[in-house]
Protein backbone atom coordinates (compact mmCIF):
# COMPACT_ATOMS: atom_id res chain seq x y z
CA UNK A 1 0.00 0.00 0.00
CA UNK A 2 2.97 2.73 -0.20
CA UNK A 3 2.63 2.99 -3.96
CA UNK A 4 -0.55 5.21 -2.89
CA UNK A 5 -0.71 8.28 -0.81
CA UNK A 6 -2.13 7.73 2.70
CA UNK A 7 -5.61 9.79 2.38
CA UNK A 8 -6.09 6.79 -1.03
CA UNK A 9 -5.46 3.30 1.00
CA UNK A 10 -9.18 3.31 1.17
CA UNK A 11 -9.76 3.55 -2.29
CA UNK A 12 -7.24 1.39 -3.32
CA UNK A 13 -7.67 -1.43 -0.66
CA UNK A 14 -11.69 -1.52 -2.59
CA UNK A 15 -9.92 -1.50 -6.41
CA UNK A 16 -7.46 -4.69 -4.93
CA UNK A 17 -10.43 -6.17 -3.32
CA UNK A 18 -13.02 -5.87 -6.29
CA UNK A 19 -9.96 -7.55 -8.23
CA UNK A 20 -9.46 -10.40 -6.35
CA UNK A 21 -13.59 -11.13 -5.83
CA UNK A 22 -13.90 -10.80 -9.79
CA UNK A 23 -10.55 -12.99 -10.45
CA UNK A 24 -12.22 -15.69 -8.19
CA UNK A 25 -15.83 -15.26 -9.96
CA UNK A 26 -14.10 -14.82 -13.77
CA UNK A 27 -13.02 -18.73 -12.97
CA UNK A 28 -16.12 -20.21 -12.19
CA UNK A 29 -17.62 -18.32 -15.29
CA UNK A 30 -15.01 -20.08 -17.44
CA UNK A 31 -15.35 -23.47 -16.08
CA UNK A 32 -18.97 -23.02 -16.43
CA UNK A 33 -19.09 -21.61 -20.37
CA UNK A 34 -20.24 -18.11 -19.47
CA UNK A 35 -17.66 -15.83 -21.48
CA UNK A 36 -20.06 -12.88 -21.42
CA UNK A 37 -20.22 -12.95 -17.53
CA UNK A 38 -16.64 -13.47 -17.69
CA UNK A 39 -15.84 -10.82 -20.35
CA UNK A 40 -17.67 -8.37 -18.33
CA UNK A 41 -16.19 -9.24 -15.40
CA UNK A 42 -12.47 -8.59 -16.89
CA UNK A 43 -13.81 -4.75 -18.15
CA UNK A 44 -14.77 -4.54 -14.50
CA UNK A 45 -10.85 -5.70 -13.45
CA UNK A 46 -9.69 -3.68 -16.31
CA UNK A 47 -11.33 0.00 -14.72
CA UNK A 48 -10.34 -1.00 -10.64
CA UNK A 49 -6.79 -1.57 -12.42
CA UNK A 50 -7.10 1.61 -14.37
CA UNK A 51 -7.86 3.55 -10.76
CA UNK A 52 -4.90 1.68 -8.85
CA UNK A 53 -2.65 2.92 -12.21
CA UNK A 54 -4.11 6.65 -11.56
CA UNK A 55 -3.46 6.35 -8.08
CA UNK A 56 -0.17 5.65 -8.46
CA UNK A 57 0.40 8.21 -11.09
CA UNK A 58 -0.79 10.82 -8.50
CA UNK A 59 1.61 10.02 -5.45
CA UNK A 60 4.66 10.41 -8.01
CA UNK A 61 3.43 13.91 -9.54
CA UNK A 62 2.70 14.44 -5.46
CA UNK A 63 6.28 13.36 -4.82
CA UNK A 64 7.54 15.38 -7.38
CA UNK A 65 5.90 18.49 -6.33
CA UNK A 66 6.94 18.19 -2.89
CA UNK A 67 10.99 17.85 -4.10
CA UNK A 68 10.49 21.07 -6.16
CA UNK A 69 8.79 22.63 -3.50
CA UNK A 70 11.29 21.81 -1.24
CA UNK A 71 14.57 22.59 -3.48
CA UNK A 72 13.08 26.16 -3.84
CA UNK A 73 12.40 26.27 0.01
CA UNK A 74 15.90 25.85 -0.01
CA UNK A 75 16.84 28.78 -2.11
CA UNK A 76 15.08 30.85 -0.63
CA UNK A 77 11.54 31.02 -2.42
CA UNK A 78 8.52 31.09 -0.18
CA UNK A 79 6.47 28.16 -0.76
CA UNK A 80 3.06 29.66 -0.23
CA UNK A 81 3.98 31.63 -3.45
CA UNK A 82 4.83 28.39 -5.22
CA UNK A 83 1.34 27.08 -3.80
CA UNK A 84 -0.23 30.38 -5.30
CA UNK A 85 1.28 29.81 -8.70
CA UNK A 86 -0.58 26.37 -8.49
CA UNK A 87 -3.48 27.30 -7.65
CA UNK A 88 -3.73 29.62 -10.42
CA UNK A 89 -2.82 26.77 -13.04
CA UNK A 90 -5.54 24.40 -12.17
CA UNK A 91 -8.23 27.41 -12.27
């Protein structure tokens, strides 16, 4: 779970467990002949695997902010200016 920032364990803990349910459920739909139940179950493991992959693509930009951040902390630029300039991006 340290691939994902703290505040998304929740969220990612549900994506791993709705993965592992449908894994177990895709195999009883193959042994049984039921490829549409099973095809729709691997679009449902495809879009929890798509959120883990954004998840994880968050913590790095997150990690990456907080390095820049800090290097210009450490010349000397105030970071609530940096957080300003940020803010102004997203709007």
């Amino acid at each position: 779970m340290n691939i994902y920032k703290v505040e998304d364990h929740p969220t990612a803990q549900k994506e791993i467990d709705c993965i592992m349910d449908c894994s177990m459920i895709l195999e009883v739909h193959i042994e049984k002949g039921n490829f549409t139940k099973a095809f729709d179950l691997t679009k449902d493991m495809y879009k929890s695997i798509s959120v883990l992959q954004k998840l994880i693509k968050e913590k790095e930009s997150h990690q990456q902010l907080s390095l820049i951040v800090s290097r210009l902390a450490s010349i000397g630029v105030d970071s609530s200016i940096v957080t300003k300039y940020l803010d102004n991006k997203k709007s």
